[in-house]
C-alpha atoms as a PDB file:
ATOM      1  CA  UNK A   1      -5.873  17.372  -1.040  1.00  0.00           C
ATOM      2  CA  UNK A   2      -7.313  18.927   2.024  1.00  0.00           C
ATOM      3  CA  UNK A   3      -9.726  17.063   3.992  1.00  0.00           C
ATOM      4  CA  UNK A   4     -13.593  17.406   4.574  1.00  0.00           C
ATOM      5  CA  UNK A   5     -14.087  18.496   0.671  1.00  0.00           C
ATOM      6  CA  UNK A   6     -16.469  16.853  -1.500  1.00  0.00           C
ATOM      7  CA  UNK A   7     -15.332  14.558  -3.771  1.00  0.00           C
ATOM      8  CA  UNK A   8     -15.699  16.817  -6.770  1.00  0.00           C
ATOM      9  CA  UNK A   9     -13.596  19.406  -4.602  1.00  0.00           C
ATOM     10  CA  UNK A  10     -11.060  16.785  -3.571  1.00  0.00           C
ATOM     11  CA  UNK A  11     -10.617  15.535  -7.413  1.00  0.00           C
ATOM     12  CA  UNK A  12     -10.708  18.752  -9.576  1.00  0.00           C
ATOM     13  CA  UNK A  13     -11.641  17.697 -13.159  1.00  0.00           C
ATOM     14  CA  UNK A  14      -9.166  19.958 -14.104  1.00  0.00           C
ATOM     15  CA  UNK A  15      -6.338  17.762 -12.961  1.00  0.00           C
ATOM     16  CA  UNK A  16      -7.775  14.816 -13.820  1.00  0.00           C
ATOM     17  CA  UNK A  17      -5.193  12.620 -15.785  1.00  0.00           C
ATOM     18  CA  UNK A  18      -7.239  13.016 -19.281  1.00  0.00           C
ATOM     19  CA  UNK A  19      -7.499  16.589 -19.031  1.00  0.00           C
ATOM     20  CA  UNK A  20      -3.980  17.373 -17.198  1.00  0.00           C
ATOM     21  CA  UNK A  21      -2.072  14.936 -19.429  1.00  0.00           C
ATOM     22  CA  UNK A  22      -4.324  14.338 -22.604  1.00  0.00           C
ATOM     23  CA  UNK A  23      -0.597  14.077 -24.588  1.00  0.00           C
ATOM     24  CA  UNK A  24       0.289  10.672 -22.771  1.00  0.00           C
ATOM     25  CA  UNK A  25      -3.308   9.401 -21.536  1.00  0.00           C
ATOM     26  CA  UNK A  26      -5.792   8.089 -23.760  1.00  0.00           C
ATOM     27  CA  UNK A  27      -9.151   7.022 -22.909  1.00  0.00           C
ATOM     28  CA  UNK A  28      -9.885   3.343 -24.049  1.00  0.00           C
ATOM     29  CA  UNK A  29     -13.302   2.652 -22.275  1.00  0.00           C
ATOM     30  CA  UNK A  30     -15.397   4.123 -19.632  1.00  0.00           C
ATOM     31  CA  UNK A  31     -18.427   3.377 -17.891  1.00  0.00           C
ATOM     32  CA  UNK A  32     -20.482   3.971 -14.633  1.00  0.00           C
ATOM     33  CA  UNK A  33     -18.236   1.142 -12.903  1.00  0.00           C
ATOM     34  CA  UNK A  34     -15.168   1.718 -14.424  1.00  0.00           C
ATOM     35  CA  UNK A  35     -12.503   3.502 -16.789  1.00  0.00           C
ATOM     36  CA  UNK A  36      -9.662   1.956 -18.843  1.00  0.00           C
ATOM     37  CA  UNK A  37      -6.321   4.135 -19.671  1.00  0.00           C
ATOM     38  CA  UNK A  38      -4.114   3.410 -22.076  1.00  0.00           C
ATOM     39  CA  UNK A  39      -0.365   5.315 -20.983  1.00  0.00           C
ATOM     40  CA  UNK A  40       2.087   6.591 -23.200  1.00  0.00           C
ATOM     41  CA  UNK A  41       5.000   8.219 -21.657  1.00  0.00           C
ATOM     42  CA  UNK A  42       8.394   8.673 -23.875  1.00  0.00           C
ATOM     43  CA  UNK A  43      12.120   8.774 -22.741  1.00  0.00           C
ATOM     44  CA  UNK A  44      13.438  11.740 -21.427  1.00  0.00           C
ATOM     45  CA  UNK A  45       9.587  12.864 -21.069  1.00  0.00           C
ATOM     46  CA  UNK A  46       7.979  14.249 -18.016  1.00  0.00           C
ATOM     47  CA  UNK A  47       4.291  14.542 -17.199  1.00  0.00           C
ATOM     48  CA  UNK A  48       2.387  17.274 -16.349  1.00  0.00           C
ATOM     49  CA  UNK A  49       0.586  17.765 -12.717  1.00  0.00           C
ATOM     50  CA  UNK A  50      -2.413  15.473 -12.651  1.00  0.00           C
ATOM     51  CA  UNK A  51      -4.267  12.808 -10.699  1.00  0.00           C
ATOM     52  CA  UNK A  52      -5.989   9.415 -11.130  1.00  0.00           C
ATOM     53  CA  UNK A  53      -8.801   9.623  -8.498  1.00  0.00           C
ATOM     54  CA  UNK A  54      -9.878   5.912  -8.509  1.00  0.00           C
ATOM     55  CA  UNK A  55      -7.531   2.664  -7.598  1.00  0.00           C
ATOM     56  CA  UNK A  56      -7.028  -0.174 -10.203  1.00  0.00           C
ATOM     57  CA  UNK A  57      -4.957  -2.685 -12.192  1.00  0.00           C
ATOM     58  CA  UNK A  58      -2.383  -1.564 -13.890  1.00  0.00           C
ATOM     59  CA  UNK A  59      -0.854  -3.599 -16.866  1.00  0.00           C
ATOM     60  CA  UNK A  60       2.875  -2.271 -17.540  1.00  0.00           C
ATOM     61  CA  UNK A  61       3.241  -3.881 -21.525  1.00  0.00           C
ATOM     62  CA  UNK A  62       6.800  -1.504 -22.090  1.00  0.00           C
ATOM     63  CA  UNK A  63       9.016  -0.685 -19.030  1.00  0.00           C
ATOM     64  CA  UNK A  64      11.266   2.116 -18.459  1.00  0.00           C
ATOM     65  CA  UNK A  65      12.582   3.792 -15.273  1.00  0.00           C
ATOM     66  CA  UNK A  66      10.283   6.687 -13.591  1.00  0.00           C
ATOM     67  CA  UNK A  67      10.288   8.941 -10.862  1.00  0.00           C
ATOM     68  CA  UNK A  68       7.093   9.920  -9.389  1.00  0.00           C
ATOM     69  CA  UNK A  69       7.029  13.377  -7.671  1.00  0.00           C
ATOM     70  CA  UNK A  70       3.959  15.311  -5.737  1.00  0.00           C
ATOM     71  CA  UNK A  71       2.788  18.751  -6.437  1.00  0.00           C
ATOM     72  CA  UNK A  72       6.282  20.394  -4.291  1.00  0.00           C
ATOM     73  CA  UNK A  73       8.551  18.100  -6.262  1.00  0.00           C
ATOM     74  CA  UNK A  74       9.388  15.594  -3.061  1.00  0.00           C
ATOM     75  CA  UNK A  75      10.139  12.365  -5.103  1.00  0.00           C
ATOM     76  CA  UNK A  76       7.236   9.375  -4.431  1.00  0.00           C
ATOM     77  CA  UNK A  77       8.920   6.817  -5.976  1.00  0.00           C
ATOM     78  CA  UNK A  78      12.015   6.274  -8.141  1.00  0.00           C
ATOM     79  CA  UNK A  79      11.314   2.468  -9.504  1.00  0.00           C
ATOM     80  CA  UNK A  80      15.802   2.827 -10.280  1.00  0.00           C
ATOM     81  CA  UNK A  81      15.603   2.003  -6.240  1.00  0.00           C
ATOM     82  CA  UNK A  82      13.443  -0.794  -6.917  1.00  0.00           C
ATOM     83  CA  UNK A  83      15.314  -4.542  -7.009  1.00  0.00           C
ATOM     84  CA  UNK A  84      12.513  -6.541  -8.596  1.00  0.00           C
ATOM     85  CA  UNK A  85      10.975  -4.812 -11.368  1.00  0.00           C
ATOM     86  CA  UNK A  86       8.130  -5.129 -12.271  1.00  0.00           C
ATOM     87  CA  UNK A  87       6.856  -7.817 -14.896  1.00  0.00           C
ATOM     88  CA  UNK A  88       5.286  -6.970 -17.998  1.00  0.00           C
ATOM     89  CA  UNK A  89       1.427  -7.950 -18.269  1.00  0.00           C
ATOM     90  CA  UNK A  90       1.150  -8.584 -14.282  1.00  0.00           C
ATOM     91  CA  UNK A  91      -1.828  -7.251 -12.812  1.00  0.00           C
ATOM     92  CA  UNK A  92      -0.593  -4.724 -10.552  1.00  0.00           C
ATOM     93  CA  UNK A  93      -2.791  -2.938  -7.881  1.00  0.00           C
ATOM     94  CA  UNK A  94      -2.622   0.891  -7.700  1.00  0.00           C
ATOM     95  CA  UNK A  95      -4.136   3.103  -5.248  1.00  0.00           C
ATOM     96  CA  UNK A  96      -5.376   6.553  -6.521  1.00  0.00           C
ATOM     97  CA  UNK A  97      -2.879   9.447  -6.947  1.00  0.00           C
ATOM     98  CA  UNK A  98      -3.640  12.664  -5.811  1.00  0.00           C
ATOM     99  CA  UNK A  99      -1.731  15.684  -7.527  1.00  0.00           C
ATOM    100  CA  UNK A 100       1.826  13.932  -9.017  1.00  0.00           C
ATOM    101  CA  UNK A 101       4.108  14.263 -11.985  1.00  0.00           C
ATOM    102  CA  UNK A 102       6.012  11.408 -13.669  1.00  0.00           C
ATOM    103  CA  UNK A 103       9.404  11.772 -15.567  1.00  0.00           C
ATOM    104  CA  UNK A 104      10.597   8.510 -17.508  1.00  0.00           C
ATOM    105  CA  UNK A 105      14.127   8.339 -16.906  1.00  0.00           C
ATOM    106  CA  UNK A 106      14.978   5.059 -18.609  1.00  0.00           C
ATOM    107  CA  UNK A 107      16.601   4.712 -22.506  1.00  0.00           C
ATOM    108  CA  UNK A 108      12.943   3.661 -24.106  1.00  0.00           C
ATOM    109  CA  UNK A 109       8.846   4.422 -24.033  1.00  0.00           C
ATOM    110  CA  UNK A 110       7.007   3.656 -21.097  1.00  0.00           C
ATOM    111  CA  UNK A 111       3.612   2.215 -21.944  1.00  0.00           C
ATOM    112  CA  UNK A 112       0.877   0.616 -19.804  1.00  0.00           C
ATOM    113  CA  UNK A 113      -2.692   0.151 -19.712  1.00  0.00           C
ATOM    114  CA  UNK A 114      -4.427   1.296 -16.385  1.00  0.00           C
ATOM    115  CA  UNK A 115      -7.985  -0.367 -15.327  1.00  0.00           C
ATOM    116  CA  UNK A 116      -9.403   2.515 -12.882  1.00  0.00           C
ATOM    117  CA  UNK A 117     -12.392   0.816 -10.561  1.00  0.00           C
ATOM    118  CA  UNK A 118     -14.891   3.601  -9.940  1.00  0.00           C
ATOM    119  CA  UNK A 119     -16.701   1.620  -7.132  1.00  0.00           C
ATOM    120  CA  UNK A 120     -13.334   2.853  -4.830  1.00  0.00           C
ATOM    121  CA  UNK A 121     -13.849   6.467  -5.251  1.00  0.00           C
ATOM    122  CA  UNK A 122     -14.938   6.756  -1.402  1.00  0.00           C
ATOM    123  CA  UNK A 123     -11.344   6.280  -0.578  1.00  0.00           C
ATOM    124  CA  UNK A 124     -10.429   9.717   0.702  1.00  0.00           C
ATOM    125  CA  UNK A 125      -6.875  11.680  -0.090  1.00  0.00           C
ATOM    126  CA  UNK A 126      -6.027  13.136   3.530  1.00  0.00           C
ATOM    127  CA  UNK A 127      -3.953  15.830   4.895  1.00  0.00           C
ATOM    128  CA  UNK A 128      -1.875  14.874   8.217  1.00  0.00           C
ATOM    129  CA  UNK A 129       0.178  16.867  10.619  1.00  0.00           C
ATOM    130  CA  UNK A 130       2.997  15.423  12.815  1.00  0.00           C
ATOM    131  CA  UNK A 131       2.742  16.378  16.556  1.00  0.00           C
ATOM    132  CA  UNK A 132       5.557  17.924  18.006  1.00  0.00           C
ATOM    133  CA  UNK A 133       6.272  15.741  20.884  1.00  0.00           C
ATOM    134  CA  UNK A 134       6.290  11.745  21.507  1.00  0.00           C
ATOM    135  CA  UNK A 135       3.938  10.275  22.995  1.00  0.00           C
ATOM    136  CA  UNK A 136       3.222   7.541  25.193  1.00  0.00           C
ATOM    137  CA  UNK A 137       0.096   5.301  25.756  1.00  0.00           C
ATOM    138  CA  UNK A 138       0.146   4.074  29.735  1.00  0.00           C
ATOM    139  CA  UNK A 139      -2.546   1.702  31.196  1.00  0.00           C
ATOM    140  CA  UNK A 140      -3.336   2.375  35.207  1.00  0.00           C
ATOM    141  CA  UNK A 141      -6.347   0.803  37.290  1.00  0.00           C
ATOM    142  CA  UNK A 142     -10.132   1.037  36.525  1.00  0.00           C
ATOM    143  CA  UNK A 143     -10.459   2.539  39.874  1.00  0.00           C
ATOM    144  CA  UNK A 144      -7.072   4.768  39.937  1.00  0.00           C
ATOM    145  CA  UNK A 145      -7.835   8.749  40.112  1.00  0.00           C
ATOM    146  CA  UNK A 146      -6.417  10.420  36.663  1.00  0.00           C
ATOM    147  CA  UNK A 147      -2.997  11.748  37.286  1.00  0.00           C
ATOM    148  CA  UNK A 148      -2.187  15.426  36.835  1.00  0.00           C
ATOM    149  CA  UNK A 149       1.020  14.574  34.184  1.00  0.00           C
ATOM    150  CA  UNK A 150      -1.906  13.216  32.190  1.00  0.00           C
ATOM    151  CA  UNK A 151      -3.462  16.460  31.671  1.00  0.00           C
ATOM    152  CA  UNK A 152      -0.324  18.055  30.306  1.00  0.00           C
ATOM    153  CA  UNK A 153       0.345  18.804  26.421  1.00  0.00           C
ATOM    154  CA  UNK A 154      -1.187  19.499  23.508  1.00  0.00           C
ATOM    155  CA  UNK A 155      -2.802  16.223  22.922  1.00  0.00           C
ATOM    156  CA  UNK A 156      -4.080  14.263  25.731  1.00  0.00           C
ATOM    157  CA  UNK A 157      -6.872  11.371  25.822  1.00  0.00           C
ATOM    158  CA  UNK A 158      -8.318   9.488  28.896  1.00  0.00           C
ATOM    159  CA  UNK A 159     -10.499   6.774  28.563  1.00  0.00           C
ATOM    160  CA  UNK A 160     -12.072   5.018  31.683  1.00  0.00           C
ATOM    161  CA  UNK A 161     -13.900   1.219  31.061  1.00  0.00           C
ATOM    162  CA  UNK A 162     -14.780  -1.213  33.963  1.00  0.00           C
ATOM    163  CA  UNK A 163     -11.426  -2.894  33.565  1.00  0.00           C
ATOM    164  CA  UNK A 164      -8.637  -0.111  32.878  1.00  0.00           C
ATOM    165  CA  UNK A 165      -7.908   3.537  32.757  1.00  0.00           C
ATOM    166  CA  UNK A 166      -6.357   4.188  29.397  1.00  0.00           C
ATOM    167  CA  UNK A 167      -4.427   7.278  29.190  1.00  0.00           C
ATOM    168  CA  UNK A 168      -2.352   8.919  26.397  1.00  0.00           C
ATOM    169  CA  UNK A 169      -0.137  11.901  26.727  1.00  0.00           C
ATOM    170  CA  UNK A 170       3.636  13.155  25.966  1.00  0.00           C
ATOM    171  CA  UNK A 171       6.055  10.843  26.692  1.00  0.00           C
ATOM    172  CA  UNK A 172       8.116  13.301  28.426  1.00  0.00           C
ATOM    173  CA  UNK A 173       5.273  13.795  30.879  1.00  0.00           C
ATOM    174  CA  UNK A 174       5.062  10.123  31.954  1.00  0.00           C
ATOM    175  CA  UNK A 175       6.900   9.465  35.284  1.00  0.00           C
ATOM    176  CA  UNK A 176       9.956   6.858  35.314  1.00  0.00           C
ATOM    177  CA  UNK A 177       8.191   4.511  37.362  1.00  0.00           C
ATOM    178  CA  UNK A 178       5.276   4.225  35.292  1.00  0.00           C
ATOM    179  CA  UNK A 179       5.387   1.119  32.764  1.00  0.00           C
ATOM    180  CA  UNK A 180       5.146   2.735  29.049  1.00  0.00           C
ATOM    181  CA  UNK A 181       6.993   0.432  26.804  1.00  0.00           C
ATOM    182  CA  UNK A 182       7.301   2.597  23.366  1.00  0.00           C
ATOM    183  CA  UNK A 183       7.269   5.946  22.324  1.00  0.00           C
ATOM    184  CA  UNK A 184       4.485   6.986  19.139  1.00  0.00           C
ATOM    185  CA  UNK A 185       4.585   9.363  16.897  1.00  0.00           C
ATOM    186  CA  UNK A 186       1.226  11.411  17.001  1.00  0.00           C
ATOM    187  CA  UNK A 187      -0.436  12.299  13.525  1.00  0.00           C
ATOM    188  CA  UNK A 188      -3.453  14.276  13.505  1.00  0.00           C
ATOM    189  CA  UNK A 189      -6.059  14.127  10.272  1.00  0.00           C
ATOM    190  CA  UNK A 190      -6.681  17.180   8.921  1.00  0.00           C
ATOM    191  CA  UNK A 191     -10.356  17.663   9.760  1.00  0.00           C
ATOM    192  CA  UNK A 192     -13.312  18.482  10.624  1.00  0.00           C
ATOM    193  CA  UNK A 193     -14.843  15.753   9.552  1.00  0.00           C
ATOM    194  CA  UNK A 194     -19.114  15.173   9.512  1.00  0.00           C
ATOM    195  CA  UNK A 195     -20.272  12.000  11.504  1.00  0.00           C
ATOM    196  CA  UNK A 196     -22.179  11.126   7.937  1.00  0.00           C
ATOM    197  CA  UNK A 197     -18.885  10.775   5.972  1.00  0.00           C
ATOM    198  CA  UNK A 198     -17.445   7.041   6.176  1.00  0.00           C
ATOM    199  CA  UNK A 199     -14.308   5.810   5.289  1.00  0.00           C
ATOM    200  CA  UNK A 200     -11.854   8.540   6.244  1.00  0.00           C
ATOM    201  CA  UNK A 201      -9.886   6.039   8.877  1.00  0.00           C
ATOM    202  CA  UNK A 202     -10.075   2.894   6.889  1.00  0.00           C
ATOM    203  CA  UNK A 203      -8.608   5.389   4.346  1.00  0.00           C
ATOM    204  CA  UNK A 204      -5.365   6.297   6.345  1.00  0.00           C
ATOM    205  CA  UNK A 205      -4.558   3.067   7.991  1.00  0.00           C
ATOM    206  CA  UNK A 206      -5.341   0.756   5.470  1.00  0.00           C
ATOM    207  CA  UNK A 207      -1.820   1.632   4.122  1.00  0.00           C
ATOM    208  CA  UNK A 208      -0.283   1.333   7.068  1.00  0.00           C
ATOM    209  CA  UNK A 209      -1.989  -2.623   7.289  1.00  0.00           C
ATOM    210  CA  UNK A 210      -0.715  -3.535   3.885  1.00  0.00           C
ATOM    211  CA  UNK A 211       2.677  -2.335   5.332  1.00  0.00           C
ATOM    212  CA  UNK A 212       2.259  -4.436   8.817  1.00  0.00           C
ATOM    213  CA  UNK A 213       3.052  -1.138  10.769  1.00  0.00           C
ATOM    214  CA  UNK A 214       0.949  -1.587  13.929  1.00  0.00           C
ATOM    215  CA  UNK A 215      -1.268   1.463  14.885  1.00  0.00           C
ATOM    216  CA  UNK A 216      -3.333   2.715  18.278  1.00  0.00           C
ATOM    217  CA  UNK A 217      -6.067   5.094  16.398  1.00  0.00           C
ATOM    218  CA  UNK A 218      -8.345   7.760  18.557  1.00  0.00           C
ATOM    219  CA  UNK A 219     -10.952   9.693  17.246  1.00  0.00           C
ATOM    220  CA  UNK A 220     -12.363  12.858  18.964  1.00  0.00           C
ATOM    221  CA  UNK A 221     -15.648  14.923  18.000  1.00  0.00           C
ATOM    222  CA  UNK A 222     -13.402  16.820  14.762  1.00  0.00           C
ATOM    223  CA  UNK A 223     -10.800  14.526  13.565  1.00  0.00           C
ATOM    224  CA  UNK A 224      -8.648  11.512  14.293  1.00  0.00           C
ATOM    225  CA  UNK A 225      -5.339  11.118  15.976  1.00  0.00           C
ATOM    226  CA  UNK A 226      -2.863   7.912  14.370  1.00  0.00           C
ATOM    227  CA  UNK A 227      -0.259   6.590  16.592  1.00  0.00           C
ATOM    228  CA  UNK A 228       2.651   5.302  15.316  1.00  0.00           C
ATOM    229  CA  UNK A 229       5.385   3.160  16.747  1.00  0.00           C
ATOM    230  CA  UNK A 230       8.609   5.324  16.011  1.00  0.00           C
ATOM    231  CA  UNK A 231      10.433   2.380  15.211  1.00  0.00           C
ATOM    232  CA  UNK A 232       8.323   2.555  11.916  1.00  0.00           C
ATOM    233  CA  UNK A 233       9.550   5.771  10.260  1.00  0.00           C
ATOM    234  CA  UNK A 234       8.682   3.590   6.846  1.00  0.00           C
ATOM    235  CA  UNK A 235       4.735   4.925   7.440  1.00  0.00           C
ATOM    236  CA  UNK A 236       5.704   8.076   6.008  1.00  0.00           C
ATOM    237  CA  UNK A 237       6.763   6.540   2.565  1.00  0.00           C
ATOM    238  CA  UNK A 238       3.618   4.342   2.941  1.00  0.00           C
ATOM    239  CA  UNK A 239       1.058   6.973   3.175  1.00  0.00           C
ATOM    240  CA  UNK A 240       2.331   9.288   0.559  1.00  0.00           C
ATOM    241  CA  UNK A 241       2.389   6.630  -1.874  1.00  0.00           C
ATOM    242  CA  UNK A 242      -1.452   5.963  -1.102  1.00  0.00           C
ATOM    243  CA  UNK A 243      -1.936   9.721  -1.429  1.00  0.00           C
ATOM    244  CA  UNK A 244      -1.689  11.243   1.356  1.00  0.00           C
ATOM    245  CA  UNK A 245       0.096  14.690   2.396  1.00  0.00           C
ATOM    246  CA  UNK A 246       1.877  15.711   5.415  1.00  0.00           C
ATOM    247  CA  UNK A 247       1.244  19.437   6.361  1.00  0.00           C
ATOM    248  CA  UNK A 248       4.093  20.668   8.086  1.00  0.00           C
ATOM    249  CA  UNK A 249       4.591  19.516  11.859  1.00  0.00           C
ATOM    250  CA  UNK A 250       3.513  21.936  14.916  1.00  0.00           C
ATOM    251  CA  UNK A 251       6.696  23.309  16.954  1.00  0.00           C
END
């Protein structure tokens, strides 16, 4: 979903599990705080687009392989990777689902009921570019002048406090006897984003916690900027399961 829509905008009721999918979703309770799923989905069957827009519990009580897709058909999750299945009648946490189709691929019916918790629908679905280059993050003196290599690239940021000069800039750029000891991946949120709307951040990187990938965040007057370790290529697979989608990178 693209970023800096309202939430109606961001969670069409159109694609909205009970109205995408009314043939394997069936509404068991709902209330101001919360709304209680019951899903049916048979063997050999796939599911039509839709989304879940708030995290929960889910309960599986029938298992049977899946594969999870997004809206262009890149594959989510395929649980036939999985080693330890899941047990049956174990709470389960779920984040929401933005735009995704399901096909059961096992030999019987997969059923499950799904406990959605409204009170998490400020939990934003993002859109996030990869920058071309790699990047580096290099600490110099409080009192050092800012180096021209600094300046260069498309992304640059220079922070100055009373006890270091932070800067941030394409590896490439940094020269060999500066200390820089990894190289980051650069992913820009999709914005603009208003000062008034909270919890875009906590959004992305909470994903990337639950994962223990280590992140250096910078926010600028539009958007924010993620860095990445690239030994961590797993953040990828971690933020599209959360719901998050990767725009194409720049060149």
């Amino acid at each position: 979903m693209a970023a800096g829509q309202n939430k109606n905008e961001s969670w069409p009721g159109a694609l909205d599990a009970l109205a995408a999918a009314p043939q394997q979703h069936i509404l068991l309770l709902e209330n101001e705080k919360m709304r209680v799923l019951e899903t049916r989905i048979a063997a050999g069957e796939s599911v039509p687009a839709h989304t879940h827009r708030w995290p929960g519990v889910l309960f599986i009580e029938s298992w049977s392989e899946l594969i999870r897709r997004d809206q262009n058909g890149r594959t989510l999750l395929d649980t036939r990777l999985i080693k330890d299945k899941p047990g049956l009648n174990v709470p389960l946490w779920q984040e929401a689902l933005t735009l995704h189709t399901v096909e059961n691929v096992g030999g019987q019916e997969f059923r499950a009921i799904q406990v959605e918790i409204k009170d998490g629908s400020n939990r934003h679905a993002l859109t996030f570019r990869e920058l071309a280059v790699k990047y580096a993050v290099v600490k110099l003196g409080a009192g050092e002048a800012v180096p021209d290599w600094a300046n260069e690239g498309e992304f640059t940021s220079i922070t100055r406090t009373r006890e270091e000069l932070s800067i941030v800039c394409a590896a490439d750029s940094v020269p060999s006897g500066v200390h820089s000891p990894h190289r980051w991946i650069c992913l820009q949120l999709e914005g603009p984003f208003p000062f008034s709307q909270t919890g875009v951040l906590l959004s992305f990187i909470e994903p990337l916690s639950r994962s223990g990938i280590p992140i250096f965040a910078i926010s600028t007057y539009d958007t924010d900027y993620v860095m990445i370790q690239e030994d961590f290529a797993s953040a990828f697979g971690a933020l599209r399961e959360a719901g998050h989608q990767q725009a194409p990178s720049t060149s």
